[in-house]
Protein backbone atom coordinates (compact mmCIF):
# COMPACT_ATOMS: atom_id res chain seq x y z
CA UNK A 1 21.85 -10.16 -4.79
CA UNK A 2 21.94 -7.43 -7.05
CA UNK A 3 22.84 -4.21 -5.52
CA UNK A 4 20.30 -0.86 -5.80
CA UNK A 5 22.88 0.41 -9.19
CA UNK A 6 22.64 -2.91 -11.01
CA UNK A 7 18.61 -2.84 -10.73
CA UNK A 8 18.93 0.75 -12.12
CA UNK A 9 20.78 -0.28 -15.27
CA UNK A 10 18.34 -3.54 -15.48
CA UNK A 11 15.29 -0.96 -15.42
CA UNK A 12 17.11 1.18 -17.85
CA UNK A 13 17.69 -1.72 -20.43
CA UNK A 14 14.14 -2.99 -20.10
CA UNK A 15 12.66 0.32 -20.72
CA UNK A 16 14.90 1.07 -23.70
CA UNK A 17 13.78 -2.63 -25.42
CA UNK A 18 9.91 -1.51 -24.71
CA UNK A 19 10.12 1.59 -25.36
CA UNK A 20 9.14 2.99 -22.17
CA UNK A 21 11.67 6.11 -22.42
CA UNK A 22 8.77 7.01 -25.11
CA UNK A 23 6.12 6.95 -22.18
CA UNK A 24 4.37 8.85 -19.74
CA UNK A 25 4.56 6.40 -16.64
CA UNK A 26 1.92 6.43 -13.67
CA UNK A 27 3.01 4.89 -10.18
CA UNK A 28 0.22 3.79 -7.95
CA UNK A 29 2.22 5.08 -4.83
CA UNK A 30 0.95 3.87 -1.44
CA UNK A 31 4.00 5.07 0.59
CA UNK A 32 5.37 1.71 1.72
CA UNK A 33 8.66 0.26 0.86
CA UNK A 34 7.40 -1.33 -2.21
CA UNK A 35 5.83 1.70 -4.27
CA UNK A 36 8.27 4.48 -2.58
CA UNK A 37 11.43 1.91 -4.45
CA UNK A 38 9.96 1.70 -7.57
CA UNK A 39 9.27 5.36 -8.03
CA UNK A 40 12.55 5.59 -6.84
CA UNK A 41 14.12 3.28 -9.49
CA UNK A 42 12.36 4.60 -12.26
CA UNK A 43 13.17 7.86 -11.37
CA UNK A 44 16.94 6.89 -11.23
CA UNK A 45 16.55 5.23 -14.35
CA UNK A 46 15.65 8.22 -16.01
CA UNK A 47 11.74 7.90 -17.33
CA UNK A 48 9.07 9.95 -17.54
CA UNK A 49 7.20 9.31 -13.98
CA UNK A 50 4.74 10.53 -12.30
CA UNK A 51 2.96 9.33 -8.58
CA UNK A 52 -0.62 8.50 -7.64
CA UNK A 53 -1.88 8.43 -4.50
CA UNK A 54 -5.49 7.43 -3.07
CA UNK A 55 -6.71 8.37 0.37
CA UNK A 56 -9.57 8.34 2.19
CA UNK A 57 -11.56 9.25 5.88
CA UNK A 58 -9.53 6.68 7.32
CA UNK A 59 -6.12 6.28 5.65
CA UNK A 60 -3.38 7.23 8.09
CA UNK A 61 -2.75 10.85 8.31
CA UNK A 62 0.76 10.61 8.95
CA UNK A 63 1.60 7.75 6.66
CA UNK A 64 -0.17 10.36 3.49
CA UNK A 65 2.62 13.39 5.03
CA UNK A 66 5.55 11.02 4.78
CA UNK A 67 4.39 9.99 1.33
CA UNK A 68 4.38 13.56 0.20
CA UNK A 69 7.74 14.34 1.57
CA UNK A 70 9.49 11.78 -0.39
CA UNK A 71 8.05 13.00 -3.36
CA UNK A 72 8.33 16.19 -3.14
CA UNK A 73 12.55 15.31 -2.21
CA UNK A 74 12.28 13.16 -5.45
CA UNK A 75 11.25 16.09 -7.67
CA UNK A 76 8.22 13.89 -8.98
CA UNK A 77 4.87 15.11 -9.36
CA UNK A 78 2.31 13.53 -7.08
CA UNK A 79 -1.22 13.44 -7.43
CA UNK A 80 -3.53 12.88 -4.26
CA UNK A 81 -7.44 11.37 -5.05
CA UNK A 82 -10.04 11.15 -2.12
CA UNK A 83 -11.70 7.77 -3.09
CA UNK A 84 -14.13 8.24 0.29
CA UNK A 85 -17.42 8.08 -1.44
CA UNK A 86 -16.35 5.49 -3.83
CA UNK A 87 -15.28 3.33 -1.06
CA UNK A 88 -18.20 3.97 0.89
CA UNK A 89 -20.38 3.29 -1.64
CA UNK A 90 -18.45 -0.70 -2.52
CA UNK A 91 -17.87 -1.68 0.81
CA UNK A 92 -21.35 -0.67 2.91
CA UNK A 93 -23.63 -3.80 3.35
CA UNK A 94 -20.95 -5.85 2.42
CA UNK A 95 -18.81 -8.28 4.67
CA UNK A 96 -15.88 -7.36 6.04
CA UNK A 97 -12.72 -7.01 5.77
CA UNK A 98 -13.11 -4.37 2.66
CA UNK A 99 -9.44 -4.59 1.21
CA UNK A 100 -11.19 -6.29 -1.88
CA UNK A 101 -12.98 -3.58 -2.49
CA UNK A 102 -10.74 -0.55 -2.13
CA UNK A 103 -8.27 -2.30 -4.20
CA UNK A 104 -10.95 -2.28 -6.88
CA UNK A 105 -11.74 1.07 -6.19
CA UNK A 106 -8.36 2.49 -6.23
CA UNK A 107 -7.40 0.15 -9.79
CA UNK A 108 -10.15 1.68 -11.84
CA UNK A 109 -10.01 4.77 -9.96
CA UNK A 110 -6.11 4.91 -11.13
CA UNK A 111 -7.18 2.99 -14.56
CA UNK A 112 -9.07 5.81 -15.34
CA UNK A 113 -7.32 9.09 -14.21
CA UNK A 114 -4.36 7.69 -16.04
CA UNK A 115 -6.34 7.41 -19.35
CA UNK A 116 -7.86 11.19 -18.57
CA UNK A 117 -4.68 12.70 -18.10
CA UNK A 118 -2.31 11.40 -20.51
CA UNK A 119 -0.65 8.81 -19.09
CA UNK A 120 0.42 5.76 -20.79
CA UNK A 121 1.55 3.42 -18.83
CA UNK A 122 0.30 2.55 -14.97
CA UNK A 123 3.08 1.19 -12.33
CA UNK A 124 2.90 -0.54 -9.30
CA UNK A 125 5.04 -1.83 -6.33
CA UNK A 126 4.58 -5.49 -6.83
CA UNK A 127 7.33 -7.45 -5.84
CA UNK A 128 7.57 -11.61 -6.20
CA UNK A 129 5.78 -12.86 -3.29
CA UNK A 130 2.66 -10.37 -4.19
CA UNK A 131 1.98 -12.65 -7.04
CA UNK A 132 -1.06 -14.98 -7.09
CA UNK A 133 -1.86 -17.92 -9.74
CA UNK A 134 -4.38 -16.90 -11.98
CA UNK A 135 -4.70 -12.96 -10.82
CA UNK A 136 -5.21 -10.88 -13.89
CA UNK A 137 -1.71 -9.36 -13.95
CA UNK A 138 -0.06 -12.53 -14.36
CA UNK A 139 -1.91 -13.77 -17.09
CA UNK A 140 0.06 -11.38 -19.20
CA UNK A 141 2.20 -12.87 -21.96
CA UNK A 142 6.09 -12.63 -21.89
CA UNK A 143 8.25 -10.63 -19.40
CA UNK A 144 5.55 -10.42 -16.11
CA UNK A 145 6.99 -7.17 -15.68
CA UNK A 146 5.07 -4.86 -18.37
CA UNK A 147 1.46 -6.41 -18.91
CA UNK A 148 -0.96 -5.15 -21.65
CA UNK A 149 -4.13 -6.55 -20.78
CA UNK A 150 -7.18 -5.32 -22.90
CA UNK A 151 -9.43 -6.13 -19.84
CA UNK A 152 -7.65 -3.45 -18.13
CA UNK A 153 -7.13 -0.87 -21.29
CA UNK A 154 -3.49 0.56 -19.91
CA UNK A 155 -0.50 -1.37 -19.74
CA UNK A 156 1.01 -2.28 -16.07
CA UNK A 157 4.58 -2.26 -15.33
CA UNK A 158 5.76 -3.77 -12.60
CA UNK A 159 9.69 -3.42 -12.15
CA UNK A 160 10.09 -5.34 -8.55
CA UNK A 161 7.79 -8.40 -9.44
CA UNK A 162 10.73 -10.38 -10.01
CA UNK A 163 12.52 -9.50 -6.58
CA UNK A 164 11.32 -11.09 -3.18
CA UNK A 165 10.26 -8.89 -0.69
CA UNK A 166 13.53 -9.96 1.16
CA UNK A 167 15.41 -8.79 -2.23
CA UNK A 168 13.28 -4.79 -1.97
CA UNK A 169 13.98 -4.63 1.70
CA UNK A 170 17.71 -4.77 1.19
CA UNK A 171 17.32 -2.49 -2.03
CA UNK A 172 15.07 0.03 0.27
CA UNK A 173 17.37 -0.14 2.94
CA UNK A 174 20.47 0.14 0.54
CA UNK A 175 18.92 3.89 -0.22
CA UNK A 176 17.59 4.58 2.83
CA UNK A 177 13.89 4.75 2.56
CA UNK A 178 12.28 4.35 5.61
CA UNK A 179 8.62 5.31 5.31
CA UNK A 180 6.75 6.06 8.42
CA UNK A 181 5.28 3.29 10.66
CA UNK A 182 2.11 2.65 12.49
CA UNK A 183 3.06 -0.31 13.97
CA UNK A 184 0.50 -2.07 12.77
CA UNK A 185 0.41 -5.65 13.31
CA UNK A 186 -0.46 -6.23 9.40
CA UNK A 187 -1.51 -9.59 7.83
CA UNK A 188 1.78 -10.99 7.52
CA UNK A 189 4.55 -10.53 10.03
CA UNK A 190 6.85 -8.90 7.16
CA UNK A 191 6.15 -5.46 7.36
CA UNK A 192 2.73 -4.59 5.18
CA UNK A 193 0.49 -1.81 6.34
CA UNK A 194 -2.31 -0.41 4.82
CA UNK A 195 -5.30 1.24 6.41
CA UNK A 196 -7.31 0.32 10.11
CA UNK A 197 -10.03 -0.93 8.08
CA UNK A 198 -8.62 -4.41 7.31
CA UNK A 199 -9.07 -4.48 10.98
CA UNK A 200 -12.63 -5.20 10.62
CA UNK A 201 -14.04 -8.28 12.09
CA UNK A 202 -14.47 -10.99 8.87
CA UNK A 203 -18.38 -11.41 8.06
CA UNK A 204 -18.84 -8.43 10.27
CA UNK A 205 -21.76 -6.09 8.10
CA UNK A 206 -19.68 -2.94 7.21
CA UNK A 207 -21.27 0.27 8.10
CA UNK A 208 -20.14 3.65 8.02
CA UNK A 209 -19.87 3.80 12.18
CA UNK A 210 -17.71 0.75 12.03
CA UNK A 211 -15.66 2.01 9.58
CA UNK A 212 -15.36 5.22 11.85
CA UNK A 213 -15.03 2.87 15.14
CA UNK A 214 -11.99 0.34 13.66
CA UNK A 215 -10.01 3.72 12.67
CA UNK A 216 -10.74 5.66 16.14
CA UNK A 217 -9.64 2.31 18.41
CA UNK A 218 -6.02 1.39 16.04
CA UNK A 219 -5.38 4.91 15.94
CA UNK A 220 -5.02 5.46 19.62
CA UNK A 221 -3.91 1.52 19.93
CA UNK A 222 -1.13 2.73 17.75
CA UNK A 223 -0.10 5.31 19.42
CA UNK A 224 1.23 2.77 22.33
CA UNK A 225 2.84 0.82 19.49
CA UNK A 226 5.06 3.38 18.36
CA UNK A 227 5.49 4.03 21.69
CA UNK A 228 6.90 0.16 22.88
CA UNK A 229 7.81 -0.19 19.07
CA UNK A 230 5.82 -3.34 18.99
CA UNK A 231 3.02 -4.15 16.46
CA UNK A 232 -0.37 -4.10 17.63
CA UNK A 233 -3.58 -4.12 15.79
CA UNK A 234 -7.37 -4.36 17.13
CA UNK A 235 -10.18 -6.23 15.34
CA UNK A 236 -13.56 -4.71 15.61
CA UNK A 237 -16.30 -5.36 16.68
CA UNK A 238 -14.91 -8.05 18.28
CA UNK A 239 -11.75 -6.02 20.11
CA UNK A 240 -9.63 -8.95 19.48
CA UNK A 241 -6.28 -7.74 19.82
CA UNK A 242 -3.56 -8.67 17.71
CA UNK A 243 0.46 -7.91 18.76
CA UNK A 244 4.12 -9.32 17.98
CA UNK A 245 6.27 -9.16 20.51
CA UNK A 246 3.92 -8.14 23.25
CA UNK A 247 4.26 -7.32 27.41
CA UNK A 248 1.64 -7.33 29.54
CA UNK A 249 2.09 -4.18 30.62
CA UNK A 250 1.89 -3.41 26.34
CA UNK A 251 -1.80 -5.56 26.30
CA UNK A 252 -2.94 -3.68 29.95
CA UNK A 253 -2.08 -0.30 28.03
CA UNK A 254 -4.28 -1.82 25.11
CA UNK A 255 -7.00 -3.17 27.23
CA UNK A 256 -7.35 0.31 28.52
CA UNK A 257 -7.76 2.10 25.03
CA UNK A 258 -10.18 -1.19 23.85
CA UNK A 259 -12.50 -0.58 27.09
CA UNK A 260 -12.74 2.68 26.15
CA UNK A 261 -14.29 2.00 23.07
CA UNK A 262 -16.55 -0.70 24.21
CA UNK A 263 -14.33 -3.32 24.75
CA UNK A 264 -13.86 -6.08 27.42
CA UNK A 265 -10.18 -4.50 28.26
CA UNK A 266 -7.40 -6.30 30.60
C-alpha cells in the first residue's frame, strides 16, 4: 500500500503528463473522507484547486461547519450553493429515496457553475468501489482517472478511483482527517453518510412535509448515536429503525424519539 507521499508524487506525475498544472481544478467537496483526501492531495500536489459544496434545508448543519473548517485550514477557496429549490422541484411527486435526483441536481448544478466561473476541470472523491459498469464516467477512454466526456462538456478527474475505499481510509487516517459524524447507519456498513433524506421509505410519494419529517426524526435519533457511538438511522414513514451495534436500552432511547414523531416506539 502506497503511503499518503507516494500518492502525492503519483498525482503530481499524472497532472504534469495532462497538463493539469495548466488548469483551474473544481472539487465537488461533500466533506466525507473521500472528497476532504482528494482536495487534500491535489492541494499537496501543488494544482490550481478550488472546492464546491452543495447544501440544502436538510443537509446536516454540523457536517457543512466541519467542511468549512478544513478548508478554510487548507487555504483553498470554497464555494457553498443552496440547491433547495432545485431539489425540491426533482424529487416532489417522485418515489423515494431521492439520492438519484440530488446527485443529478448537484452534477449539473456543479457542471455548470464550473463552466460560469472559469473552471476547467471538475473533481470528485471517487474511489474504486464507487465505480459501476456502464455509469457515464467510466465509459471514458484511457486512464479512468481524467474523463472528457462531451455529454458532460467539462472534463472529470478523479484521483482516488483507482484506490479501494480500504486503500483512502488508511490514506485519510495517515493525515488525520476525521470529518464529523452523524452516526448514521448509511447504506453500506463502511462509513458513507450523506443527508436524512435517503432515509425515506422506498416507493414512499416524496413531499415537502416528509422531506421535513425524515430530517426532524434522524436528527434527534442521531443525537443518541453520537451519544452510544453506534449507528442508527430511521426510515420514514414507516419508522423502521435501522442500527449496528445496537442495546436495547440504545432502540428504547430510539423508540422514544420515533413515538414522538408518530411512530409505534419500544
Amino acid at each position: 500500500m502506497m503511503g499518503i507521499e507516494s500518492v502525492v508524487e503519483e498525482i503530481a506525475r499524472f497532472s504534469r503528463e495532462l497538463g493539469l498544472y495548466k488548469k483551474r481544478i473544481l472539487v465537488m467537496f461533500s466533506g466525507g473522507k473521500d472528497s476532504s483526501l482528494a482536495l487534500h492531495i491535489l492541494k499537496e500536489a501543488g494544482l490550481e484547486v478550488s472546492a464546491l459544496t452543495f447544501f440544502h434545508r436538510w443537509s446536516w448543519r454540523e457536517t457543512l461547519n466541519w467542511a468549512m473548517g478544513f478548508t478554510k485550514k487548507l487555504g483553498v477557496e470554497h464555494y457553498l450553493v443552496d440547491v433547495t429549490d432545485g431539489l425540491l422541484r426533482e424529487a416532489t411527486g417522485r418515489k423515494g429515496p431521492i439520492c438519484i435526483n440530488c446527485k443529478k441536481v448537484m452534477l449539473w448544478n456543479a457542471k455548470w457553475f464550473a463552466l460560469n466561473n472559469g473552471f476547467d476541470v471538475l473533481a470528485k472523491g471517487d474511489n474504486a468501489n464507487d465505480k459501476i459498469i456502464g455509469a457515464l464516467l467510466d465509459q471514458c477512454k484511457g486512464d479512468i482517472r481524467l474523463c472528457d466526456i462531451p455529454k458532460i462538456g467539462i472534463p472529470f478527474f478523479r484521483p482516488l478511483v483507482k484506490y479501494t475505499a480500504e486503500e483512502v481510509e488508511r490514506l485519510a487516517d495517515e493525515v488525520g482527517i476525521r470529518p464529523y459524524r452523524m452516526y448514521e447507519h448509511a447504506r453500506r456498513r463502511q462509513w458513507r453518510e450523506g443527508c436524512p433524506l435517503q432515509y425515506i421509505d422506498r416507493e414512499e410519494v416524496v413531499t415537502e412535509e416528509l422531506m421535513n419529517l425524515v430530517f426532524r426524526v434522524n436528527y434527534e435519533v442521531s443525537k443518541i448515536a453520537r451519544a452510544r457511538k453506534v449507528r442508527v438511522s430511521v426510515r420514514v414513514p414507516s419508522f423502521e429503525v435501522m442500527c449496528w451495534d445496537c442495546d436495547e436500552g440504545t432502540l428504547r432511547e430510539v423508540g422514544r424519539v420515533t413515538s414522538m414523531f408518530g411512530g409505534k416506539g419500544k
